[in-house]
N, C-alpha and C. Protein backbone atom coordinates (compact mmCIF):
# COMPACT_ATOMS: atom_id res chain seq x y z
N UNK A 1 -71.77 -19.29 12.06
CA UNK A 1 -70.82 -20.00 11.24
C UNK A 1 -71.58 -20.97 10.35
N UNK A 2 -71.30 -20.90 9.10
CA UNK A 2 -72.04 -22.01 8.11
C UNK A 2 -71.29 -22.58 7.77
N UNK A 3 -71.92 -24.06 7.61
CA UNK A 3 -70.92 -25.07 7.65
C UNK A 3 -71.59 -25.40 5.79
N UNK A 4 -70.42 -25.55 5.12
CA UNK A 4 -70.32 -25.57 3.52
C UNK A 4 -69.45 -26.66 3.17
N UNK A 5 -69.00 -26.98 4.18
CA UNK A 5 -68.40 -29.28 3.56
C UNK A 5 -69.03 -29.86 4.88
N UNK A 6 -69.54 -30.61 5.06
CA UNK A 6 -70.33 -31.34 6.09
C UNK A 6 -69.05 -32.80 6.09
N UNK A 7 -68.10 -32.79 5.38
CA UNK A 7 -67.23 -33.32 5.63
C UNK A 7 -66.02 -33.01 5.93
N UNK A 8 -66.26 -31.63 6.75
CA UNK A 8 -64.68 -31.18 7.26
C UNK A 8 -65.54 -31.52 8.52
N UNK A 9 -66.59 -31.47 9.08
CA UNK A 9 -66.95 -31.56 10.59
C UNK A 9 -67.11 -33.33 10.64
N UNK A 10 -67.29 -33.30 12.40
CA UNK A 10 -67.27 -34.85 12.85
C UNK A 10 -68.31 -34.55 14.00
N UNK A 11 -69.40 -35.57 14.29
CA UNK A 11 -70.58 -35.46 15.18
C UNK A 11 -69.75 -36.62 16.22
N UNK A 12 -70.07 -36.34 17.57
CA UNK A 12 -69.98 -37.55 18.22
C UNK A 12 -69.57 -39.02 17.73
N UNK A 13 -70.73 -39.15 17.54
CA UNK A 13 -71.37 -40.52 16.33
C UNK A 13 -70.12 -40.82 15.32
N UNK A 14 -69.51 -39.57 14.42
CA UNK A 14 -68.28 -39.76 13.80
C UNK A 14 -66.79 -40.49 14.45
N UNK A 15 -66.67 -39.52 15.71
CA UNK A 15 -65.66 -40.15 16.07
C UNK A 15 -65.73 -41.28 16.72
N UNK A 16 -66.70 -41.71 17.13
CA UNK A 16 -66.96 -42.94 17.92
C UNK A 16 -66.87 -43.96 17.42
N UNK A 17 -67.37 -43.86 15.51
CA UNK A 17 -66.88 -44.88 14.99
C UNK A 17 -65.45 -45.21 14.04
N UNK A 18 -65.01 -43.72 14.05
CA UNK A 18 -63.43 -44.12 13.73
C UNK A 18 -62.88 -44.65 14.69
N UNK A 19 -63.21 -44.25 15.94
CA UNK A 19 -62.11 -44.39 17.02
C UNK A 19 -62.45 -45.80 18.07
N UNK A 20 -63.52 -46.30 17.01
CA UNK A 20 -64.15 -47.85 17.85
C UNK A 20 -64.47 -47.32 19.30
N UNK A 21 -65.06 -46.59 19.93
CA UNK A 21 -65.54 -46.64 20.96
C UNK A 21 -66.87 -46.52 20.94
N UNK A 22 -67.40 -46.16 22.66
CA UNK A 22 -68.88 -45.86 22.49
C UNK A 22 -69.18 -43.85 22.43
N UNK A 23 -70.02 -43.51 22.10
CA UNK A 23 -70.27 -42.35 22.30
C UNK A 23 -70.57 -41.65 23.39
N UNK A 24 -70.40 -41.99 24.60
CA UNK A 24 -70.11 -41.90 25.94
C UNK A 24 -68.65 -41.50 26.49
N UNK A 25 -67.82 -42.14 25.36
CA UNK A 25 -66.77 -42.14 25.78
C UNK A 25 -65.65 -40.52 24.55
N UNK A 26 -66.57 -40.36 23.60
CA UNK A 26 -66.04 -39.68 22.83
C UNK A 26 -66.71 -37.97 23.93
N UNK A 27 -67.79 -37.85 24.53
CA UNK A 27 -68.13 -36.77 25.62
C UNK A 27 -67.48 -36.72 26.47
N UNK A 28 -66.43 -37.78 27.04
CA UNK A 28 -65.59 -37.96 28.18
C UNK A 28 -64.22 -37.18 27.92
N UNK A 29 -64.18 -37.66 26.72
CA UNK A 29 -62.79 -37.05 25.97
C UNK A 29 -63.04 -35.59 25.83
N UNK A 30 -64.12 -35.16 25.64
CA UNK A 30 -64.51 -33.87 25.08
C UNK A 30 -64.06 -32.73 26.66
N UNK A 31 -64.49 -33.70 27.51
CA UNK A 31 -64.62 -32.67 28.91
C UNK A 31 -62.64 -32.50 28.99
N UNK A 32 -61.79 -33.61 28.52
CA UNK A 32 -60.36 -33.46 28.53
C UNK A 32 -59.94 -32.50 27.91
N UNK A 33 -58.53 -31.75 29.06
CA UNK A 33 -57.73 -30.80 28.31
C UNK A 33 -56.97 -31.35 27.19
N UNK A 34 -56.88 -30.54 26.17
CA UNK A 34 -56.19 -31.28 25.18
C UNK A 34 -57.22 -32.07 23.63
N UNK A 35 -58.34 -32.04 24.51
CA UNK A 35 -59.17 -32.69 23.24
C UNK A 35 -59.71 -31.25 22.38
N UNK A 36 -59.84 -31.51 20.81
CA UNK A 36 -60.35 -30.46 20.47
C UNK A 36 -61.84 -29.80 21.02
N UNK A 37 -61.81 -28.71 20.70
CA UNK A 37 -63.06 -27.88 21.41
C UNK A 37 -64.17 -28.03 20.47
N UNK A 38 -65.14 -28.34 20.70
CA UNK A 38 -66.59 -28.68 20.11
C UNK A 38 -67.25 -27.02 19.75
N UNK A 39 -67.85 -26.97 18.29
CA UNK A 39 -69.21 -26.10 18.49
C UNK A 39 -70.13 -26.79 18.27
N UNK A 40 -71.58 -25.66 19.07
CA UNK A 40 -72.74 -26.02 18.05
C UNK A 40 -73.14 -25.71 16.87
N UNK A 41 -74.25 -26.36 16.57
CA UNK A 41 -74.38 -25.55 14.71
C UNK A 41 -75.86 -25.92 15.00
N UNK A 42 -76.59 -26.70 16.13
CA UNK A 42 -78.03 -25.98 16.45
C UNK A 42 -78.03 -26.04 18.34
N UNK A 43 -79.16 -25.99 18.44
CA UNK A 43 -79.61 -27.10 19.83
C UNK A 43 -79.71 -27.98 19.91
N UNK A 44 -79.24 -29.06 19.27
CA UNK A 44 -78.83 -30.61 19.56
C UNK A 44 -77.98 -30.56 18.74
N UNK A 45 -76.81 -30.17 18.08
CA UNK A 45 -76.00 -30.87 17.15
C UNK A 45 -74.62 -30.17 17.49
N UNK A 46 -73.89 -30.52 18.04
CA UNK A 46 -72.17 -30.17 18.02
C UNK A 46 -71.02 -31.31 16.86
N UNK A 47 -70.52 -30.62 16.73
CA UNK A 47 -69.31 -30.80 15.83
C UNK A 47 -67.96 -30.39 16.34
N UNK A 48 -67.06 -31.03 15.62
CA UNK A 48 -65.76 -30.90 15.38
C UNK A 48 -64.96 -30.47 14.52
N UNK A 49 -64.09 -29.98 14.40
CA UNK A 49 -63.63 -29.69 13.34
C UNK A 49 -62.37 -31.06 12.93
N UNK A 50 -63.15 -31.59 10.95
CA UNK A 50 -61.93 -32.62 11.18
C UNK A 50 -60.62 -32.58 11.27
N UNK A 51 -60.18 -31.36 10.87
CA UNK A 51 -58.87 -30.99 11.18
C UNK A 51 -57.91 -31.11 12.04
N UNK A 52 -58.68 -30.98 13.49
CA UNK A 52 -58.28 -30.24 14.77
C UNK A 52 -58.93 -32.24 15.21
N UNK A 53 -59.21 -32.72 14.84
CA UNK A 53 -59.78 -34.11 15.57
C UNK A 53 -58.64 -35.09 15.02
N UNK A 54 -58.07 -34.80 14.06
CA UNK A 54 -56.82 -35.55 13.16
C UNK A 54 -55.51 -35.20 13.54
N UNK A 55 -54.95 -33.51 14.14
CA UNK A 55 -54.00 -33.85 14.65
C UNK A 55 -54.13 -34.11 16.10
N UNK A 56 -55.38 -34.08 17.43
CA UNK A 56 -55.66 -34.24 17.89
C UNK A 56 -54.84 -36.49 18.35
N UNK A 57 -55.81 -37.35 17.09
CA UNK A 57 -55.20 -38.48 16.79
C UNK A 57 -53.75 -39.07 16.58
N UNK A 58 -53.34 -37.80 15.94
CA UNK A 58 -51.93 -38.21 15.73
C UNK A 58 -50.95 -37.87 16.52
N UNK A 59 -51.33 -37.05 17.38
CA UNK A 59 -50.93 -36.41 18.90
C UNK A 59 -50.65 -37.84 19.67
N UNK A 60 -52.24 -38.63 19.67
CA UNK A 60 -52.04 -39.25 20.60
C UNK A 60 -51.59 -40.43 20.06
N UNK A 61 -51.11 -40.83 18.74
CA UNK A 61 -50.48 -41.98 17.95
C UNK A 61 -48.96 -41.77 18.27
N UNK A 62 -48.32 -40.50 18.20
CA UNK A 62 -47.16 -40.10 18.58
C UNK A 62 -46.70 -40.51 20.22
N UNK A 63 -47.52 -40.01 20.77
CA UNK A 63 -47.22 -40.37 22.38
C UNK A 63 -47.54 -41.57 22.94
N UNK A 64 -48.37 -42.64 22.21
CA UNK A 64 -48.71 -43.80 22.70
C UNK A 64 -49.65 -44.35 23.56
């Protein structure tokens, strides 16, 4: 899969700082049902898709 907007994906590091936490805690979420599903795009680098991480947010803005 080639990634051709490096701003539709989100690294760890991304959501950690929209979502004010630590990046410990954005891997915690990751292991949760319900959180979007991560690929890789090498051997150290996973992503998100921002799409799927936004209604993911608004999921959980809706429910509280």
């Amino acid at each position: 899969m080639a990634i051709t907007d490096a701003a539709e994906y989100l690294s760890a590091q991304d959501i950690a700082t929209i979502t004010g936490v630590h990046v410990a805690t954005v891997w915690e979420w990751a292991r949760q049902p319900g959180f979007p599903t991560a690929f890789r795009i090498s051997a150290k680098a996973t992503r998100w898709r921002r799409s799927e991480f936004d209604a993911w947010i608004e999921t959980k803005r809706a429910t509280g």
